[in-house]
PDB file of N, CA and C in Angstrom:
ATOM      1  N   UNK A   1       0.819  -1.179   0.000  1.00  0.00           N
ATOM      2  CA  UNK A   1       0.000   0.000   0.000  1.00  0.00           C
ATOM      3  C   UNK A   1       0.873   1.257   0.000  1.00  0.00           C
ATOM      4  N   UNK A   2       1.806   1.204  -0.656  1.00  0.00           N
ATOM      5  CA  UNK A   2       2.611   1.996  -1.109  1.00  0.00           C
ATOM      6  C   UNK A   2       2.264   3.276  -1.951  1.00  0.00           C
ATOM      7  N   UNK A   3       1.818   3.101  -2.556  1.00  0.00           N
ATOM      8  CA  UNK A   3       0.800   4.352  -3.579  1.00  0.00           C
ATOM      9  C   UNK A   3      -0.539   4.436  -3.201  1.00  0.00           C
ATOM     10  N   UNK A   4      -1.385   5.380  -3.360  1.00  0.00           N
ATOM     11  CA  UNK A   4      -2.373   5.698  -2.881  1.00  0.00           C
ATOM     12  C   UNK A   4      -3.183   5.009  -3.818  1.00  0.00           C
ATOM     13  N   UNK A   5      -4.147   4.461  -3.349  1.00  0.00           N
ATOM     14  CA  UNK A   5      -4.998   3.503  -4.344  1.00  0.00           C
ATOM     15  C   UNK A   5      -6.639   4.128  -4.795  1.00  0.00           C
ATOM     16  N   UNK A   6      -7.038   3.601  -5.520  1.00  0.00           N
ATOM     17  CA  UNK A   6      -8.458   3.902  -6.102  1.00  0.00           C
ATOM     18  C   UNK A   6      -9.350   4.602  -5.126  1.00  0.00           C
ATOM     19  N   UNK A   7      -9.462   3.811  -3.842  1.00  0.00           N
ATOM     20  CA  UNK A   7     -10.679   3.780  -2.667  1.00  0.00           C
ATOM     21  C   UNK A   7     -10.295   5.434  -1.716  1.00  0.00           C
ATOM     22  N   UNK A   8      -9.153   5.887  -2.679  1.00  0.00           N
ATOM     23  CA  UNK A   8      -8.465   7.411  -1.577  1.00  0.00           C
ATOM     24  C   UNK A   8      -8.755   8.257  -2.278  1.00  0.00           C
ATOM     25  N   UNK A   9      -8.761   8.190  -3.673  1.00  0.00           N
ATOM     26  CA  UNK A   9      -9.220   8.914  -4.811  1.00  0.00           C
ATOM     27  C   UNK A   9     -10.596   8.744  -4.714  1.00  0.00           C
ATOM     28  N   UNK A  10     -10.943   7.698  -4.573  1.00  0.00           N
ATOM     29  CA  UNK A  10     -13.032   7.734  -4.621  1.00  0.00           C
ATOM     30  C   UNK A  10     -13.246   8.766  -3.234  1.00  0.00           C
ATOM     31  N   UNK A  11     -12.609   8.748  -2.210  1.00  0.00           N
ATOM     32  CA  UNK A  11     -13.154   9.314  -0.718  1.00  0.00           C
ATOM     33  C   UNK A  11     -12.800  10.377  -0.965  1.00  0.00           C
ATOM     34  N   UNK A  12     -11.712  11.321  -1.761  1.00  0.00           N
ATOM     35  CA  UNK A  12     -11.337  13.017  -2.083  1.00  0.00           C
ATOM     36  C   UNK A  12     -12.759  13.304  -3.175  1.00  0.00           C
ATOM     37  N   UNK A  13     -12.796  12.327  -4.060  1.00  0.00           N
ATOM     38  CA  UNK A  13     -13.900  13.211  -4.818  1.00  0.00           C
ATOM     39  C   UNK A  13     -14.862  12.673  -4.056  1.00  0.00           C
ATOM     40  N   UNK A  14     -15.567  12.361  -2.969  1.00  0.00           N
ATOM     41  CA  UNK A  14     -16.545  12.503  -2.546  1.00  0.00           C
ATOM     42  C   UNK A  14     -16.645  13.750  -1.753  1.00  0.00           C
ATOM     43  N   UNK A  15     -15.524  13.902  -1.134  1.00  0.00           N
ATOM     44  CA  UNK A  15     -14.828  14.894  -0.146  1.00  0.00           C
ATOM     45  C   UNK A  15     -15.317  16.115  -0.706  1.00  0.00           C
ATOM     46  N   UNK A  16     -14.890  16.407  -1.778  1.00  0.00           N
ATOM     47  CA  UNK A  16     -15.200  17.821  -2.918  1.00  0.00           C
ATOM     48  C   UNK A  16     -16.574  17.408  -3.202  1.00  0.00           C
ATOM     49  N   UNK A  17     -17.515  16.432  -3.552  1.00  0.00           N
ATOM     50  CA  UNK A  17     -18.450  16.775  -3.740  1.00  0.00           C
ATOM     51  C   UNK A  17     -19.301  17.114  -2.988  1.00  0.00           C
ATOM     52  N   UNK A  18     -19.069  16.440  -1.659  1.00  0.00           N
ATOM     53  CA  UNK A  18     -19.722  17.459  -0.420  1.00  0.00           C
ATOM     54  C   UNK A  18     -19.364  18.830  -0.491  1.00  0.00           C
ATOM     55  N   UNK A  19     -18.277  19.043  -0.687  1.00  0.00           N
ATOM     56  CA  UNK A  19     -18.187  20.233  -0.474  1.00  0.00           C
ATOM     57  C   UNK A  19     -18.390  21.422  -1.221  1.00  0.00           C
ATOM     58  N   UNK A  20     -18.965  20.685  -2.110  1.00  0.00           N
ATOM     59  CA  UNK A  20     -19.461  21.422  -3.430  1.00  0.00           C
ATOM     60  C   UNK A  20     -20.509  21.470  -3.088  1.00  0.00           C
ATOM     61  N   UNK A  21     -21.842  20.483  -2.490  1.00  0.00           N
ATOM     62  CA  UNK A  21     -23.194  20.570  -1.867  1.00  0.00           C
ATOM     63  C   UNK A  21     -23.305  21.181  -0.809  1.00  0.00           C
ATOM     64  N   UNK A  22     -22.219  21.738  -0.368  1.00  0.00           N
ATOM     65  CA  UNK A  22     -22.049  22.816   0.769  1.00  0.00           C
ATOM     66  C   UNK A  22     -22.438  24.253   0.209  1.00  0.00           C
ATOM     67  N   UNK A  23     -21.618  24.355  -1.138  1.00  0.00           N
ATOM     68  CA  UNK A  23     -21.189  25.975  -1.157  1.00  0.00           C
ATOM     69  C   UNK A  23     -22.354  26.074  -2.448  1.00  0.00           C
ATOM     70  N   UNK A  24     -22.803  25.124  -2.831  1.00  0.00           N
ATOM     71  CA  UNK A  24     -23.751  25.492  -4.738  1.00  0.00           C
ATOM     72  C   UNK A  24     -24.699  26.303  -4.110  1.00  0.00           C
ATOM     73  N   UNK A  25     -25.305  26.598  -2.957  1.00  0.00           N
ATOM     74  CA  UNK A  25     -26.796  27.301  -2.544  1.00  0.00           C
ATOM     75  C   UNK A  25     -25.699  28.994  -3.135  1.00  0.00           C
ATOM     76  N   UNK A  26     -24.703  28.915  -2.562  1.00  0.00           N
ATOM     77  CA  UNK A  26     -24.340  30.660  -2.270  1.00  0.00           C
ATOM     78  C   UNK A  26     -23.745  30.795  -3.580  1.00  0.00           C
ATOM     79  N   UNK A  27     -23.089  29.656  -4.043  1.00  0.00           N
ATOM     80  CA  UNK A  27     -22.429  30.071  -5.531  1.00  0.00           C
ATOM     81  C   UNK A  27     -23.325  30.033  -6.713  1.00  0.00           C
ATOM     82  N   UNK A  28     -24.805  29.580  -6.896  1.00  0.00           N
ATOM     83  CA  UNK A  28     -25.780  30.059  -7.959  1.00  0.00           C
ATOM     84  C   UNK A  28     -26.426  30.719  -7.254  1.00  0.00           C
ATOM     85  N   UNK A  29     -26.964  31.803  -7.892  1.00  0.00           N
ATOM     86  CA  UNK A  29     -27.267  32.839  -6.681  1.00  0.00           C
ATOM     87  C   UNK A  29     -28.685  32.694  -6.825  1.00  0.00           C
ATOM     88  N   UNK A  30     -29.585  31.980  -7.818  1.00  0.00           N
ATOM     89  CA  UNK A  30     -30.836  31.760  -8.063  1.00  0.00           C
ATOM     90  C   UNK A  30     -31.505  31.270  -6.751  1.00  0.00           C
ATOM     91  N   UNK A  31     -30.518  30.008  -6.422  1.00  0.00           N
ATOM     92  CA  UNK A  31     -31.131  29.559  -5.697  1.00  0.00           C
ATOM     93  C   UNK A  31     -31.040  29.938  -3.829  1.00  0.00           C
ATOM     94  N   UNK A  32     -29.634  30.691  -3.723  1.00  0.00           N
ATOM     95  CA  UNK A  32     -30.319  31.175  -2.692  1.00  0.00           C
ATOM     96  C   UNK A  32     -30.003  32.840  -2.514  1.00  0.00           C
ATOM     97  N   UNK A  33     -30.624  33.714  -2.454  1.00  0.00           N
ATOM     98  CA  UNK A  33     -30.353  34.793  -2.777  1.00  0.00           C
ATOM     99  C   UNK A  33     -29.961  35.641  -1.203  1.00  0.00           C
ATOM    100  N   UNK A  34     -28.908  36.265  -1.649  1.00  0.00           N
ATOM    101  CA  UNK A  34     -28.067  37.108  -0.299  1.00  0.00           C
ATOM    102  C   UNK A  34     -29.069  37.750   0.775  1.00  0.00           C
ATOM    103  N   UNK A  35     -28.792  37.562   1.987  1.00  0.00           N
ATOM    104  CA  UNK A  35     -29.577  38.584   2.748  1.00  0.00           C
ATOM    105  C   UNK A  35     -31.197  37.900   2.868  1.00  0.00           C
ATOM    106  N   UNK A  36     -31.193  36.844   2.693  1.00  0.00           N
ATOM    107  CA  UNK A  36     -32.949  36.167   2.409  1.00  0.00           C
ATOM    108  C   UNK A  36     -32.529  34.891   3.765  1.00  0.00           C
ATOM    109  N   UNK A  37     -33.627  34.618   4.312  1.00  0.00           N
ATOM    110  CA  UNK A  37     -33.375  33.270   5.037  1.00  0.00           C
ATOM    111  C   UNK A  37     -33.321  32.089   4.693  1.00  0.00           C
ATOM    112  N   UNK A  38     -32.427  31.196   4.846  1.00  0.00           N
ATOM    113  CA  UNK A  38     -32.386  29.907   3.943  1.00  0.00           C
ATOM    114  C   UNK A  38     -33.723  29.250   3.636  1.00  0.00           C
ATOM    115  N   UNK A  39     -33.503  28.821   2.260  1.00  0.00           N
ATOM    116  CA  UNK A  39     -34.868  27.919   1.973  1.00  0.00           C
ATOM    117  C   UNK A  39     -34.517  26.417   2.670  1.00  0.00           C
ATOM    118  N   UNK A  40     -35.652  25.463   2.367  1.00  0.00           N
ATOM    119  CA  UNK A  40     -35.784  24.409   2.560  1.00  0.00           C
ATOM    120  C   UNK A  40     -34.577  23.438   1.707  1.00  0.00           C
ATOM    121  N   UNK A  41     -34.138  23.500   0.584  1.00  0.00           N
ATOM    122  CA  UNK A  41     -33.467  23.204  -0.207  1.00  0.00           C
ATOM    123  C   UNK A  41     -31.814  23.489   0.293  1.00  0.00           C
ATOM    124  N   UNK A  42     -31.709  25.303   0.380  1.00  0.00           N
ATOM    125  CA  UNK A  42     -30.306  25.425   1.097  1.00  0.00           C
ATOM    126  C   UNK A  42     -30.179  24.560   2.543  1.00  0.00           C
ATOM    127  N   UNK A  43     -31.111  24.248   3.069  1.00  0.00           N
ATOM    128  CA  UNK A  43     -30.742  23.592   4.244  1.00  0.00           C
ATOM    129  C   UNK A  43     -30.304  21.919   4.241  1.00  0.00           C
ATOM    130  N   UNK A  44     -31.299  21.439   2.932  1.00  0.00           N
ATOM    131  CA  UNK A  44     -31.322  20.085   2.882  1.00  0.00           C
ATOM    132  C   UNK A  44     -29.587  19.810   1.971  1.00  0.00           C
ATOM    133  N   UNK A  45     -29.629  20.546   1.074  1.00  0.00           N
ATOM    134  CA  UNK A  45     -27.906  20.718   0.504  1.00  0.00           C
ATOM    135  C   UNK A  45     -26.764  20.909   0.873  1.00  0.00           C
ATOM    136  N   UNK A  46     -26.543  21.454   2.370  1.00  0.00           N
ATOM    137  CA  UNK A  46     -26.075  22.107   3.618  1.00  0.00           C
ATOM    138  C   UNK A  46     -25.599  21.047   4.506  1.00  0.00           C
ATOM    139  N   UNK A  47     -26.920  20.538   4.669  1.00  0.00           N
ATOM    140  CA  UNK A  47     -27.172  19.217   5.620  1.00  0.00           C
ATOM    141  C   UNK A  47     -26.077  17.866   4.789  1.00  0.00           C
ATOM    142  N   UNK A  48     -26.688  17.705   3.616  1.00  0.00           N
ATOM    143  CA  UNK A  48     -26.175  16.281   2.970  1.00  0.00           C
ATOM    144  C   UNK A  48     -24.979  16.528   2.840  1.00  0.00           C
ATOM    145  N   UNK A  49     -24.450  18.031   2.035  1.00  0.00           N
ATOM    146  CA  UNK A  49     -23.264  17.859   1.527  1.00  0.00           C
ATOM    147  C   UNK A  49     -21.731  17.721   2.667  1.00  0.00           C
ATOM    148  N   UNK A  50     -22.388  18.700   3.864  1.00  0.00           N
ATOM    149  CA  UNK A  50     -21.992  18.754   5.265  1.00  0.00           C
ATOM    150  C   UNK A  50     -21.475  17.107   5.948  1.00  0.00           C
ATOM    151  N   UNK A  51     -22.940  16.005   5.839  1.00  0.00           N
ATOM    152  CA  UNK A  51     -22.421  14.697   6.032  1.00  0.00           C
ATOM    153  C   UNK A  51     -21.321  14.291   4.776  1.00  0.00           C
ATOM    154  N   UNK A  52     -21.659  14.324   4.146  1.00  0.00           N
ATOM    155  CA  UNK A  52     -21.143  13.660   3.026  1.00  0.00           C
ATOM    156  C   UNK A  52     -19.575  13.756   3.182  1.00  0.00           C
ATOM    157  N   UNK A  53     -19.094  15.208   3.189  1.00  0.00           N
ATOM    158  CA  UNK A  53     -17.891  15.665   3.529  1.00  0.00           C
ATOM    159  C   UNK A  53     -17.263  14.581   4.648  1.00  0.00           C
ATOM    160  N   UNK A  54     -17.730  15.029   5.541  1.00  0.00           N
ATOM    161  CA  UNK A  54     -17.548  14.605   7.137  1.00  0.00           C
ATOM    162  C   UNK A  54     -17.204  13.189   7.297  1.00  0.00           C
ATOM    163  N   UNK A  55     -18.130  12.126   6.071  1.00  0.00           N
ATOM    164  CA  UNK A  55     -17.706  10.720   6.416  1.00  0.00           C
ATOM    165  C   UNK A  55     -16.702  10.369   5.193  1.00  0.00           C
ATOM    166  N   UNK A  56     -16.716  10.893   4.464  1.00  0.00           N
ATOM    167  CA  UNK A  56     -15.103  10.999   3.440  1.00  0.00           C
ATOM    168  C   UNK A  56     -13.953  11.620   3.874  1.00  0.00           C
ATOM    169  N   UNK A  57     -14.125  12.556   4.647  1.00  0.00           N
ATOM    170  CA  UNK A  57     -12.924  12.957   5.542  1.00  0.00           C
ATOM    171  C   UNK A  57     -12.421  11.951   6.568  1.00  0.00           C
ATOM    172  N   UNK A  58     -13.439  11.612   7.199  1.00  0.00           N
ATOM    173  CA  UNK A  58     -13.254  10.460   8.521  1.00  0.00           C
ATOM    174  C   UNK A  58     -12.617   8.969   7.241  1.00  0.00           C
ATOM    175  N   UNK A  59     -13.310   8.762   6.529  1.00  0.00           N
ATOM    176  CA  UNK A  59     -12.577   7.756   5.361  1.00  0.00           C
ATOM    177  C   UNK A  59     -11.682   8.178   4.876  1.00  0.00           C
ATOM    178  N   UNK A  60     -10.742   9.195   4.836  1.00  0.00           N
ATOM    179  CA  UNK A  60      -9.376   9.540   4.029  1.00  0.00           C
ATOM    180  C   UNK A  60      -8.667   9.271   5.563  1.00  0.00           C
ATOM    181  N   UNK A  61      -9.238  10.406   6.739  1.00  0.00           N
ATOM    182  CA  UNK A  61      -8.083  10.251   7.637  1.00  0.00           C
ATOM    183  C   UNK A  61      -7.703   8.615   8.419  1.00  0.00           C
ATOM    184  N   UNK A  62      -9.016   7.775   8.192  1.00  0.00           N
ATOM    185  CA  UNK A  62      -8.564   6.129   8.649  1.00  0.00           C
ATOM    186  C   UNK A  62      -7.933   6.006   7.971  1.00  0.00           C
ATOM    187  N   UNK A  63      -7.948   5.977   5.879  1.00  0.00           N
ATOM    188  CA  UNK A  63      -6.913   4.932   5.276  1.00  0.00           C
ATOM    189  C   UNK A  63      -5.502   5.715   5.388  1.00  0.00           C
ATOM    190  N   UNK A  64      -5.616   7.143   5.986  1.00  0.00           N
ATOM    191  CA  UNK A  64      -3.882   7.867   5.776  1.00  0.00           C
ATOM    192  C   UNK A  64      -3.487   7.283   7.358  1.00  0.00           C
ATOM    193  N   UNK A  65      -4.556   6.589   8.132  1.00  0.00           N
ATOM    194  CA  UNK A  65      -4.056   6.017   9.546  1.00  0.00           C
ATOM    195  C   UNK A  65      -3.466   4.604   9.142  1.00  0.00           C
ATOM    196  N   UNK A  66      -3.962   4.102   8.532  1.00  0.00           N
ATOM    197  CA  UNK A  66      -3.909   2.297   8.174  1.00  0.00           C
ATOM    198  C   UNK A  66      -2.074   2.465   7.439  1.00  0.00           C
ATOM    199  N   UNK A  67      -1.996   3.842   6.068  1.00  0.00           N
ATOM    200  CA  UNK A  67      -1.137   3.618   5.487  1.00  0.00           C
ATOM    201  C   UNK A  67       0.011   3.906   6.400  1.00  0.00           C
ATOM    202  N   UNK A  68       0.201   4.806   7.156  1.00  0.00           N
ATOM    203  CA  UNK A  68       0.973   5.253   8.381  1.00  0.00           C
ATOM    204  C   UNK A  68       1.666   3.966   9.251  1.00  0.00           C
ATOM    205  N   UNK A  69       0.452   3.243   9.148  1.00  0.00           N
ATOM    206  CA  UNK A  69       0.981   2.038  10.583  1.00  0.00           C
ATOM    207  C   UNK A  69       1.388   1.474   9.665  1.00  0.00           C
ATOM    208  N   UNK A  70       1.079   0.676   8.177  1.00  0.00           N
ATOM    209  CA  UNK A  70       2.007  -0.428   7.256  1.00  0.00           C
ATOM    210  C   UNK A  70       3.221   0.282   7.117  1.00  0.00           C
ATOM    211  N   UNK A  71       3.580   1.799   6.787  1.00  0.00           N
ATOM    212  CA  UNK A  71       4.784   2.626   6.582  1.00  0.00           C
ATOM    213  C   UNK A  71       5.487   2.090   7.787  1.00  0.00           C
ATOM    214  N   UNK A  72       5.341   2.445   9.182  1.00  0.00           N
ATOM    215  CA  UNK A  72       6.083   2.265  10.664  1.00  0.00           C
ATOM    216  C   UNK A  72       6.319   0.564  10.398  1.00  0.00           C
ATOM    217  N   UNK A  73       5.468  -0.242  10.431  1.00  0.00           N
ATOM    218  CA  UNK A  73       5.367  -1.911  10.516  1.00  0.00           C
ATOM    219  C   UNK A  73       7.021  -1.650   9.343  1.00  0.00           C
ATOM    220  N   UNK A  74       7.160  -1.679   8.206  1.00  0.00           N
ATOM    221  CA  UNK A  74       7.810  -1.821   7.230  1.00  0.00           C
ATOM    222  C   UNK A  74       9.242  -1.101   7.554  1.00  0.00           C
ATOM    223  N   UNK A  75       9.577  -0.088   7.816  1.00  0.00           N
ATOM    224  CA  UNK A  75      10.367   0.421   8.417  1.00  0.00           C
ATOM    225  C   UNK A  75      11.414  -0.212   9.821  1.00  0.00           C
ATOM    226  N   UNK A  76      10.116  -0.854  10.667  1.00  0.00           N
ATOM    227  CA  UNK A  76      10.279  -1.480  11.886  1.00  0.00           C
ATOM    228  C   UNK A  76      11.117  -3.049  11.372  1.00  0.00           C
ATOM    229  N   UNK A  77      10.636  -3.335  10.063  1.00  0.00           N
ATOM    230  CA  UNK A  77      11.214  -4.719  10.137  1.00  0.00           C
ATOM    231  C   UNK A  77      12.333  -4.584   9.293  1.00  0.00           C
ATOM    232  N   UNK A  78      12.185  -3.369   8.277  1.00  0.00           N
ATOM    233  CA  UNK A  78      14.004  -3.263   7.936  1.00  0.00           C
ATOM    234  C   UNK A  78      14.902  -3.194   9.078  1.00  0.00           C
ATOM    235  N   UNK A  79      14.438  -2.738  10.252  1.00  0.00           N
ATOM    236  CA  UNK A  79      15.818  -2.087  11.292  1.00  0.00           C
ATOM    237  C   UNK A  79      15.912  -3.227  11.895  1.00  0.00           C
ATOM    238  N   UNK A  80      15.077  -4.381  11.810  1.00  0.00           N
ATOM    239  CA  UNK A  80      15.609  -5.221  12.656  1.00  0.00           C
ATOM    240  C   UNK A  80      16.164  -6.121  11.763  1.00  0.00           C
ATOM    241  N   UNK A  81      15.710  -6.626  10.766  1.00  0.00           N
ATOM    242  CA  UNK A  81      16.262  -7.225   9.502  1.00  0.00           C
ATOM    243  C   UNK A  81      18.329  -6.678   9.764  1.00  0.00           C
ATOM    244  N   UNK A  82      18.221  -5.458   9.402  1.00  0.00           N
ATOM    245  CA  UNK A  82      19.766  -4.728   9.503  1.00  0.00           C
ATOM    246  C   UNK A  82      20.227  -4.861  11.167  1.00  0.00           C
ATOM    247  N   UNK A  83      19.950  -5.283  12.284  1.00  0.00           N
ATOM    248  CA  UNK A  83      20.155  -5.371  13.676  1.00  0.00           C
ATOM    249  C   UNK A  83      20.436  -7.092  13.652  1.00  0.00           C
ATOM    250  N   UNK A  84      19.167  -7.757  12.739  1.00  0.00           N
ATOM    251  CA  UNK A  84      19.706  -9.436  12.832  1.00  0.00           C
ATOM    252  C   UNK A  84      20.996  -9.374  12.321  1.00  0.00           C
ATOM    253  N   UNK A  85      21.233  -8.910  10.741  1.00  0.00           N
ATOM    254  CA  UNK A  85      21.904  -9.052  10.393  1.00  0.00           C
ATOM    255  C   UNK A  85      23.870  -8.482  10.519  1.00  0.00           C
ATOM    256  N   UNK A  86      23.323  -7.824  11.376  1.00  0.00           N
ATOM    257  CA  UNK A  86      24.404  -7.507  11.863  1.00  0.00           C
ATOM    258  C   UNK A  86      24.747  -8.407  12.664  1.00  0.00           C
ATOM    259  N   UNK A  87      24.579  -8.696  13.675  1.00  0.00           N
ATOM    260  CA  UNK A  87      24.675  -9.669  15.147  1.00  0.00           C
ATOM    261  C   UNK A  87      25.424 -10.548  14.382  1.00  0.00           C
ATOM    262  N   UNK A  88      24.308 -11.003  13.173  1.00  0.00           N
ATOM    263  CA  UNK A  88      25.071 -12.632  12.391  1.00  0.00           C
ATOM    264  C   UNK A  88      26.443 -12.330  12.204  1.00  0.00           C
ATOM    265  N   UNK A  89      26.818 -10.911  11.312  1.00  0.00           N
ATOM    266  CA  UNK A  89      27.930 -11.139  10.787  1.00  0.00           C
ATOM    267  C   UNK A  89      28.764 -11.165  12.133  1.00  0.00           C
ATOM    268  N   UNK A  90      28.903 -10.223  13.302  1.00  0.00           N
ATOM    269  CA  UNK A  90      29.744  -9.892  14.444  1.00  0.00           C
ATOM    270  C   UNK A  90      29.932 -12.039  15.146  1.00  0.00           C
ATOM    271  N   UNK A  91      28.889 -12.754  14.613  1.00  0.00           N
ATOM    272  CA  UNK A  91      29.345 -14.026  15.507  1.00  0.00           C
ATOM    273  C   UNK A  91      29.901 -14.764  14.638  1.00  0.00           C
ATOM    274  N   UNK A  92      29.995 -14.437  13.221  1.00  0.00           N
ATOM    275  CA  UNK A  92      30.367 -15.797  12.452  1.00  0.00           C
ATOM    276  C   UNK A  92      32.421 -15.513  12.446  1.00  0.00           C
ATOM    277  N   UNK A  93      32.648 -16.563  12.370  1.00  0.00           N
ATOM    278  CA  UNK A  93      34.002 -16.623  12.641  1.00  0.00           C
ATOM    279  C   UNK A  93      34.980 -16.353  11.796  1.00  0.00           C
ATOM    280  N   UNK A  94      34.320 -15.598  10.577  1.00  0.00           N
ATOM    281  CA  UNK A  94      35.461 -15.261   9.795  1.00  0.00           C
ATOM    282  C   UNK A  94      35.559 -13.627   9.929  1.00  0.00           C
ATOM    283  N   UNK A  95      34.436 -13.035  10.656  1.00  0.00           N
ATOM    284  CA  UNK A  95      34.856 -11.622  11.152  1.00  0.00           C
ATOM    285  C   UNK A  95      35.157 -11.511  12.257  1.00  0.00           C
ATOM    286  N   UNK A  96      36.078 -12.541  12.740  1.00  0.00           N
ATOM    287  CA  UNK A  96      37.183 -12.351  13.836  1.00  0.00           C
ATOM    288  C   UNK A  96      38.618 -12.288  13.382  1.00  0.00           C
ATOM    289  N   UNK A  97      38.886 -12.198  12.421  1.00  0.00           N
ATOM    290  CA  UNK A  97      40.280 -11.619  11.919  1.00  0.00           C
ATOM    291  C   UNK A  97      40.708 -10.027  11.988  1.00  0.00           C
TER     292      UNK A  97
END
């Protein structure tokens, strides 16, 4: 899990499309017009795009948690890999000359 895969790219553009169902009420101005109290619609667009965001964010920051711990795990077993392998060479008997 070295490169970022399909399922991180599907959770960013969900990410933006919430957050696009956040901001479309104020950025077409038809539908909600400045200085007016939200309609039924700006609220329900507000509402969804608001979740929507929120559980694609919570889904990017688990898989950048998951990729984090395989990064540390992988790291962790080169140093010991290079710590076995050291030990070996320091006991074998031809690096006692």
């Amino acid at each position: 899990m070295t490169r970022i895969s399909a399922g991180f790219w599907a959770l960013l553009l969900l990410f933006l499309g919430g957050l696009w169902l956040v901001l479309s009420p104020f950025v077409v101005v038809a539908s909600q017009p400045p200085g007016q109290p939200w309609s039924s619609s700006t609220i329900s667009d507000v509402a969804t795009g608001g979740a929507v965001a929120l559980i694609a964010l919570a889904g990017m920051v688990g898989y950048l948690a998951l990729w984090l711990r395989e990064l540390l795990a992988g790291a962790n077993r080169v140093s010991e890999e290079r710590t076995a392998g050291g030990a070996a060479e320091a006991d074998s008997p031809l690096s006692r000359n």
